[in-house]
C-alpha atoms as a PDB file:
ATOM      1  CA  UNK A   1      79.397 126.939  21.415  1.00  0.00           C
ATOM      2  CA  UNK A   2      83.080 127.971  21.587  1.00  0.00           C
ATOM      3  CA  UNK A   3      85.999 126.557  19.104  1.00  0.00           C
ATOM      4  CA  UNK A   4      88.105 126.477  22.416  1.00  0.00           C
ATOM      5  CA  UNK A   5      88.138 124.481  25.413  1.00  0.00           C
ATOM      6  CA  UNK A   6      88.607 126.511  28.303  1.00  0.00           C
ATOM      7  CA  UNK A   7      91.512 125.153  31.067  1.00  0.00           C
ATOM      8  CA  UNK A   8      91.429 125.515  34.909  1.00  0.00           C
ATOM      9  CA  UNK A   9      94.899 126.780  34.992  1.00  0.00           C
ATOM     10  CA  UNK A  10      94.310 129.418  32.087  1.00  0.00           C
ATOM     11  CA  UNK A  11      94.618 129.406  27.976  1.00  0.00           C
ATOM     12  CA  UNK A  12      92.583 127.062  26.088  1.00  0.00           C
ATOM     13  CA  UNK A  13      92.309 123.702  24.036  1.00  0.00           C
ATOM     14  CA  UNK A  14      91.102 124.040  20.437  1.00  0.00           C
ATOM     15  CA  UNK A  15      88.244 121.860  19.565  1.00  0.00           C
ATOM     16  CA  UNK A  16      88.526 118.987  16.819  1.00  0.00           C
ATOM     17  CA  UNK A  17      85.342 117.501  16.525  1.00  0.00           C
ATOM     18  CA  UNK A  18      81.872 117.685  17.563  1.00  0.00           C
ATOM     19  CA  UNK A  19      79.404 114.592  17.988  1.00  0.00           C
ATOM     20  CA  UNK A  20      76.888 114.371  14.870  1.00  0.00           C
ATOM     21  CA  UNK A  21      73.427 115.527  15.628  1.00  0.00           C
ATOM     22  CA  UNK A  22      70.966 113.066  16.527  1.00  0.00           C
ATOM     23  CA  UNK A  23      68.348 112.313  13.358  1.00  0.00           C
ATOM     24  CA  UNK A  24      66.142 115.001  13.249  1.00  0.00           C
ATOM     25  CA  UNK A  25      67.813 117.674  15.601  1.00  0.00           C
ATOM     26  CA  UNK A  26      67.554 121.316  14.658  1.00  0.00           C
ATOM     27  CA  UNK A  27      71.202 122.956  13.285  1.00  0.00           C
ATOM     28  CA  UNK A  28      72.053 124.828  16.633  1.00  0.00           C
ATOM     29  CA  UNK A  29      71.621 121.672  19.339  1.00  0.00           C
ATOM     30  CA  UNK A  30      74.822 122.007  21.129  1.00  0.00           C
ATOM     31  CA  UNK A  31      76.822 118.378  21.228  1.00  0.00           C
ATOM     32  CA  UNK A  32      76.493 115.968  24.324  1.00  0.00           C
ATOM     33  CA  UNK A  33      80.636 115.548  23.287  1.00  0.00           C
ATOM     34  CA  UNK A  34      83.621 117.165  21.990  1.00  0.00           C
ATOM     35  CA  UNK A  35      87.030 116.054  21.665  1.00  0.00           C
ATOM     36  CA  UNK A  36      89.861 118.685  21.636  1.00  0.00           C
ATOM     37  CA  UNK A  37      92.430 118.588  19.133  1.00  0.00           C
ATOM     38  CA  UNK A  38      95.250 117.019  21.197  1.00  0.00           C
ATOM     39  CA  UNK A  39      92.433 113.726  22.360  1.00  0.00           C
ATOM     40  CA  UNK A  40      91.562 113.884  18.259  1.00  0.00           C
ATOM     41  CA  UNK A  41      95.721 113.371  17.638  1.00  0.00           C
ATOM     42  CA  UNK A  42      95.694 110.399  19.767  1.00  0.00           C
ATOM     43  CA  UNK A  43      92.340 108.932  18.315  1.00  0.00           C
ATOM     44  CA  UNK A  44      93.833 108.953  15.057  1.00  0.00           C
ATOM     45  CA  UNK A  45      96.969 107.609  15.847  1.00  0.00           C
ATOM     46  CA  UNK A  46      95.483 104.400  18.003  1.00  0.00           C
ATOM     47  CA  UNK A  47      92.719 103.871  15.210  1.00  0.00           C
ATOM     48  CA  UNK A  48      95.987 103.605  12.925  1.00  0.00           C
ATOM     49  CA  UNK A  49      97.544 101.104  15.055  1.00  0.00           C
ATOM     50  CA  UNK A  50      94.197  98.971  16.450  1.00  0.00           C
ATOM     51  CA  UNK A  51      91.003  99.807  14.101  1.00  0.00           C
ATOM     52  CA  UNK A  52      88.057 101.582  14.831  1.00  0.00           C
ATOM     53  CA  UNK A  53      87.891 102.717  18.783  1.00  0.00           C
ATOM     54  CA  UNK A  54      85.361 103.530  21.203  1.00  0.00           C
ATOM     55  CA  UNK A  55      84.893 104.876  24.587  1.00  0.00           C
ATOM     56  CA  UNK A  56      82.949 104.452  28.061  1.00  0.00           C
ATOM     57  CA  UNK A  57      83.392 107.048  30.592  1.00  0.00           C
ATOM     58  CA  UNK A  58      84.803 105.003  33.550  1.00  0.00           C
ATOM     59  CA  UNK A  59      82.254 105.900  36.706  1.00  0.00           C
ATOM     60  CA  UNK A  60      85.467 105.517  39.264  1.00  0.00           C
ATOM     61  CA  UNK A  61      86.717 102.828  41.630  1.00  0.00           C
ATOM     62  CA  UNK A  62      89.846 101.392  39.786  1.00  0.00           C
ATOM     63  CA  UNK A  63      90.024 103.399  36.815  1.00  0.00           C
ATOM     64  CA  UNK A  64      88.878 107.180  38.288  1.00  0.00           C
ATOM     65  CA  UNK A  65      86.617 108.741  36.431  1.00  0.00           C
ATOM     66  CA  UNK A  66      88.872 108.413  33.313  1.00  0.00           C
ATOM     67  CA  UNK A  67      87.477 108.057  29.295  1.00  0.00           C
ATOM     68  CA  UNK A  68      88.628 104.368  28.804  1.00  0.00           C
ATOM     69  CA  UNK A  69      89.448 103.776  24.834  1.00  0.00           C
ATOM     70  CA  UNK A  70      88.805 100.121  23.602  1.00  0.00           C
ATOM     71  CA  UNK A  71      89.124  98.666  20.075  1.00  0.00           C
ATOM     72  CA  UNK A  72      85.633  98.745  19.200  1.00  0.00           C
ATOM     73  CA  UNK A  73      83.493  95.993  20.095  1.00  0.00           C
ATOM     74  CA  UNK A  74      85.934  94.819  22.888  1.00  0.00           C
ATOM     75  CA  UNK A  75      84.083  96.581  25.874  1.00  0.00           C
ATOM     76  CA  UNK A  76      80.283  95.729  26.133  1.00  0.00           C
ATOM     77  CA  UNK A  77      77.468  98.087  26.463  1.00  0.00           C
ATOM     78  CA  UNK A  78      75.216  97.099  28.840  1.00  0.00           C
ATOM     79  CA  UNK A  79      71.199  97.852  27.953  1.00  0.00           C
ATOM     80  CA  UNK A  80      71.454 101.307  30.385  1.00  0.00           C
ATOM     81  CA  UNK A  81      74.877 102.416  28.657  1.00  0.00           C
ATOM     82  CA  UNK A  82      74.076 105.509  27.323  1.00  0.00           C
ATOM     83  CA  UNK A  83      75.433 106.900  23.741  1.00  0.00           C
ATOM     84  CA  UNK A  84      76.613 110.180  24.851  1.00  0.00           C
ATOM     85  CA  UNK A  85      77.318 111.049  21.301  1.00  0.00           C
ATOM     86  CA  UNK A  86      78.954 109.670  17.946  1.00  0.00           C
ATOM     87  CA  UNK A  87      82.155 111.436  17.384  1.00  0.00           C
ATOM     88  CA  UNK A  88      83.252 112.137  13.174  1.00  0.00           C
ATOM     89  CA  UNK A  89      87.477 112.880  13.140  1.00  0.00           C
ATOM     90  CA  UNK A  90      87.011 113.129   9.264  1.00  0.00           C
ATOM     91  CA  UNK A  91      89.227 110.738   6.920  1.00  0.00           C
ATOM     92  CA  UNK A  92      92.078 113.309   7.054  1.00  0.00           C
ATOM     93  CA  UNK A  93      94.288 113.723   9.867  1.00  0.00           C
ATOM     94  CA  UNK A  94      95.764 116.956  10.921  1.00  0.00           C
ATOM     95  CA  UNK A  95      98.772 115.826   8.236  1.00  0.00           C
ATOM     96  CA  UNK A  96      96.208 115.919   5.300  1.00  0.00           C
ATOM     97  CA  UNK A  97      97.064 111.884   5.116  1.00  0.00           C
ATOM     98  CA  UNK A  98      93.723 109.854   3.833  1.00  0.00           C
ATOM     99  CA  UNK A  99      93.211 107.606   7.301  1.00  0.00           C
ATOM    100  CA  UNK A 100      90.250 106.227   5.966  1.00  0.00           C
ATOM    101  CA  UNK A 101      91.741 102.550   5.446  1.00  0.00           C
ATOM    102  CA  UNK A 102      93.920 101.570   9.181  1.00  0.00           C
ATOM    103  CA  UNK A 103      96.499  99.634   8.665  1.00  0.00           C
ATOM    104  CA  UNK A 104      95.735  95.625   9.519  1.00  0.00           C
ATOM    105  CA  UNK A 105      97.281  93.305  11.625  1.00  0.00           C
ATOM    106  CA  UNK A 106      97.233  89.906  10.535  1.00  0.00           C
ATOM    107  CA  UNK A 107      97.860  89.211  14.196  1.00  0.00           C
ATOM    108  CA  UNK A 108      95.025  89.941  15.438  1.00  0.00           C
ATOM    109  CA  UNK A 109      90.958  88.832  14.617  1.00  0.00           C
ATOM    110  CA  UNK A 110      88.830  91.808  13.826  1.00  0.00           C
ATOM    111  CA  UNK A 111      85.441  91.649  15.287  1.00  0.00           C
ATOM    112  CA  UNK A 112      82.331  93.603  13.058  1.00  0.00           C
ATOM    113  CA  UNK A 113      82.980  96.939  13.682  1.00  0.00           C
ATOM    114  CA  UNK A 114      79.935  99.690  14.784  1.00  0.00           C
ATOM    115  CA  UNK A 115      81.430 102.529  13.664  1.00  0.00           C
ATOM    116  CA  UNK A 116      84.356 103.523  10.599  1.00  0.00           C
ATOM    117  CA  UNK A 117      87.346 103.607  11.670  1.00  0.00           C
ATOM    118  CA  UNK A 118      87.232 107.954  11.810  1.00  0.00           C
ATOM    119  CA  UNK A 119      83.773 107.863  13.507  1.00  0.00           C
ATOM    120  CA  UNK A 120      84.082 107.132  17.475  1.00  0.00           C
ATOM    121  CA  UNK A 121      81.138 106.472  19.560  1.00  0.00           C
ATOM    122  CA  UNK A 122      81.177 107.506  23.309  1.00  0.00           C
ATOM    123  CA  UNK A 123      79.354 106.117  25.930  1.00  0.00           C
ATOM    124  CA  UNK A 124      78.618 106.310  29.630  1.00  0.00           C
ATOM    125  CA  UNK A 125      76.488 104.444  32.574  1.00  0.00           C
ATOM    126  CA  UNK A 126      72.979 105.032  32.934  1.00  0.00           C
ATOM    127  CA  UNK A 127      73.373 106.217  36.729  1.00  0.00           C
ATOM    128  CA  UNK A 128      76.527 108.594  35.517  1.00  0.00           C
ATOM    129  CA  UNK A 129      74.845 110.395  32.732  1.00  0.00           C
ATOM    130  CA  UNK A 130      71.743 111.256  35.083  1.00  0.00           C
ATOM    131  CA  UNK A 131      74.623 113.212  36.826  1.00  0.00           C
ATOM    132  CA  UNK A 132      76.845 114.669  33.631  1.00  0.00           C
ATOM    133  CA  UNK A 133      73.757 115.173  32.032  1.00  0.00           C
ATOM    134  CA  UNK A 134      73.932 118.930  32.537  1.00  0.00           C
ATOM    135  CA  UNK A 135      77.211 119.001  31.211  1.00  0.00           C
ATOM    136  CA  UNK A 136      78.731 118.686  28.097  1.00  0.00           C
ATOM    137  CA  UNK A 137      81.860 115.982  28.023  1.00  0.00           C
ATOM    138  CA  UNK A 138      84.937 117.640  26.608  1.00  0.00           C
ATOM    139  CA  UNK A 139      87.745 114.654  25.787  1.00  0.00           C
ATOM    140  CA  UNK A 140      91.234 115.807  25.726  1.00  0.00           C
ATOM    141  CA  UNK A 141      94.529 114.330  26.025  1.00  0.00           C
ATOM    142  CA  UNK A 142      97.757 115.535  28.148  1.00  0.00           C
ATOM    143  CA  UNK A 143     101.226 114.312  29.077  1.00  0.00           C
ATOM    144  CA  UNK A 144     100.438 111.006  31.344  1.00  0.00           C
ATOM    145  CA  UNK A 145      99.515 107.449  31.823  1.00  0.00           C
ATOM    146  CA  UNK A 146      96.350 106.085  30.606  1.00  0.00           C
ATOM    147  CA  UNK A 147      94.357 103.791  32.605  1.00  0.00           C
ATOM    148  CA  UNK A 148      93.779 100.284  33.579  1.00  0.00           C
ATOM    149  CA  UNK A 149      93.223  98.608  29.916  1.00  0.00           C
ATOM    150  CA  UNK A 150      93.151 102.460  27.895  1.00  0.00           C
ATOM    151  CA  UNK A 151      94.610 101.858  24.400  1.00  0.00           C
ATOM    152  CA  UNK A 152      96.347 104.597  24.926  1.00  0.00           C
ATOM    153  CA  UNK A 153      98.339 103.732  28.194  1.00  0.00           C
ATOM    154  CA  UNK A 154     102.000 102.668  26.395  1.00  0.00           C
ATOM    155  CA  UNK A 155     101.735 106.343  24.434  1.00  0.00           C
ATOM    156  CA  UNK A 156     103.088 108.594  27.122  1.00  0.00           C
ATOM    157  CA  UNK A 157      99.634 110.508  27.081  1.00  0.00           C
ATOM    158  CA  UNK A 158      96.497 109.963  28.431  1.00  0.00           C
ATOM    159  CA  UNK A 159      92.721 110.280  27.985  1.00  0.00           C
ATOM    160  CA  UNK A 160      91.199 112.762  30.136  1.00  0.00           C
ATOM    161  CA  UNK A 161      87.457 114.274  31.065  1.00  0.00           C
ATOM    162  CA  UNK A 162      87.044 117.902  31.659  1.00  0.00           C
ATOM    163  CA  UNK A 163      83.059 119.390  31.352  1.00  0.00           C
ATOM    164  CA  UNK A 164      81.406 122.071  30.023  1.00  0.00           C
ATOM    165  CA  UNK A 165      78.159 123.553  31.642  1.00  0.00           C
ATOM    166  CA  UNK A 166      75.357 123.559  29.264  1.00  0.00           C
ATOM    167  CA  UNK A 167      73.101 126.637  29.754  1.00  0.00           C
ATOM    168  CA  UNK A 168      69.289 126.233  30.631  1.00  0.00           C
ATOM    169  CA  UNK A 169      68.153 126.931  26.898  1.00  0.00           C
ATOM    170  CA  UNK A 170      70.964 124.304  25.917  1.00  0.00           C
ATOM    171  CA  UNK A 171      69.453 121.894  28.487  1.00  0.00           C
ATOM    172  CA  UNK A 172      65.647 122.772  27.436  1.00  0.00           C
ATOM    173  CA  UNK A 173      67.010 121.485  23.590  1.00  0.00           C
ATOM    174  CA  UNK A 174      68.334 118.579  24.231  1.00  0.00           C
ATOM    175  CA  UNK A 175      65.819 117.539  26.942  1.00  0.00           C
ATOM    176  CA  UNK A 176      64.106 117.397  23.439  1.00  0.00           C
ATOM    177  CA  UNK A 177      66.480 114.921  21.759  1.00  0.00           C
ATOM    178  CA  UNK A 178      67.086 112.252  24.759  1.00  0.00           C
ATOM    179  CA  UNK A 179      70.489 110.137  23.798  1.00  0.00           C
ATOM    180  CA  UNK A 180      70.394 106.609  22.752  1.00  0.00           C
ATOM    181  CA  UNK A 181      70.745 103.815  25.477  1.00  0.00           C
ATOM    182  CA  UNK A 182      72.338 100.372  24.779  1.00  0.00           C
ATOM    183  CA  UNK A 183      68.751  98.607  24.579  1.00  0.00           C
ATOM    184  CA  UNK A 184      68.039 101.536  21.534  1.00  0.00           C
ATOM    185  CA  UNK A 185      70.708  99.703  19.141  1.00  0.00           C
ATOM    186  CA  UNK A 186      71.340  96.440  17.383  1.00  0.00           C
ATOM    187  CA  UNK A 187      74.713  94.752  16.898  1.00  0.00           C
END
């Protein structure tokens, strides 16, 4: 797999993170996600302001087909969600800072968390992933207005989805290693 997201209009997005194999999974399956390193920027900067974050690819009607970003817990998988992959951003932001402890907010309750605050899962509808399930899910961020109830919508940028083709021995692999659904995990 490339370090580099390609773009339609030309050049290319670095890549910040990859999703963590699944148990098991030999050292060359290719990842389900990837987040590029202007989407990681904006992760880190709304897990320092709200907690730990997740996301569910939106499958259209109000919101597009936009990644929505919740706090984490605040959207709820249903049983068919699938787990498209389990993002790691690292403790240490691009600035070398320790973001391993976000800031609280007395303000607001904090719900049990599923993930640290650097580890991000990503999710999608059943129905959706039967048809992105050829293609790998590259998150990145650009100059914009986020969506409906986005975390990010007051930041000036947005969340958006651009896909990779995985290649038939790519496919073949992780045909081997089906993701996790909502009904797979306890919380």
């Amino acid at each position: 797999m490339d370090d580099v997201c390609g773009l339609p209009s030309g050049g290319s997005v670095p890549i910040a993170a990859r999703a963590l194999p699944p148990e098991g999974a030999p050292p060359g399956l290719p990842p389900r996600v990837v987040v590029t390193e202007p989407a990681a920027e904006l992760i880190r900067e709304l897990v320092g302001r709200h907690g730990p974050v997740m996301f569910h690819q939106s499958g259209g009607c109000c919101d597009g087909s936009a990644p929505m970003c919740y706090p984490d817990g605040e959207f709820r998988v249903g049983q068919r969600d699938v787990l498209v992959g389990e993002l790691d951003l690292g403790a240490d932001g691009p600035s070398g800072t320790d973001r391993s402890e976000p800031p609280g907010d007395d303000d607001e309750a904090r719900t049990p968390s599923s993930s640290s605050s650097t580890r991000v899962r990503v999710w999608i509808s059943g129905t959706q992933f039967e048809t992105w399930k050829h293609t790998q899910l590259v998150l990145d961020a650009i100059p914009g207005r986020g969506s409906g109830f986005s975390l990010e919508n007051p930041t000036g940028r947005r969340f958006l989805s651009r896909a990779r083709m995985f290649d038939a021995a790519e496919q073949e692999a992780l045909a081997a290693f089906p993701p996790r659904t909502g009904a797979d995990l306890e919380d």
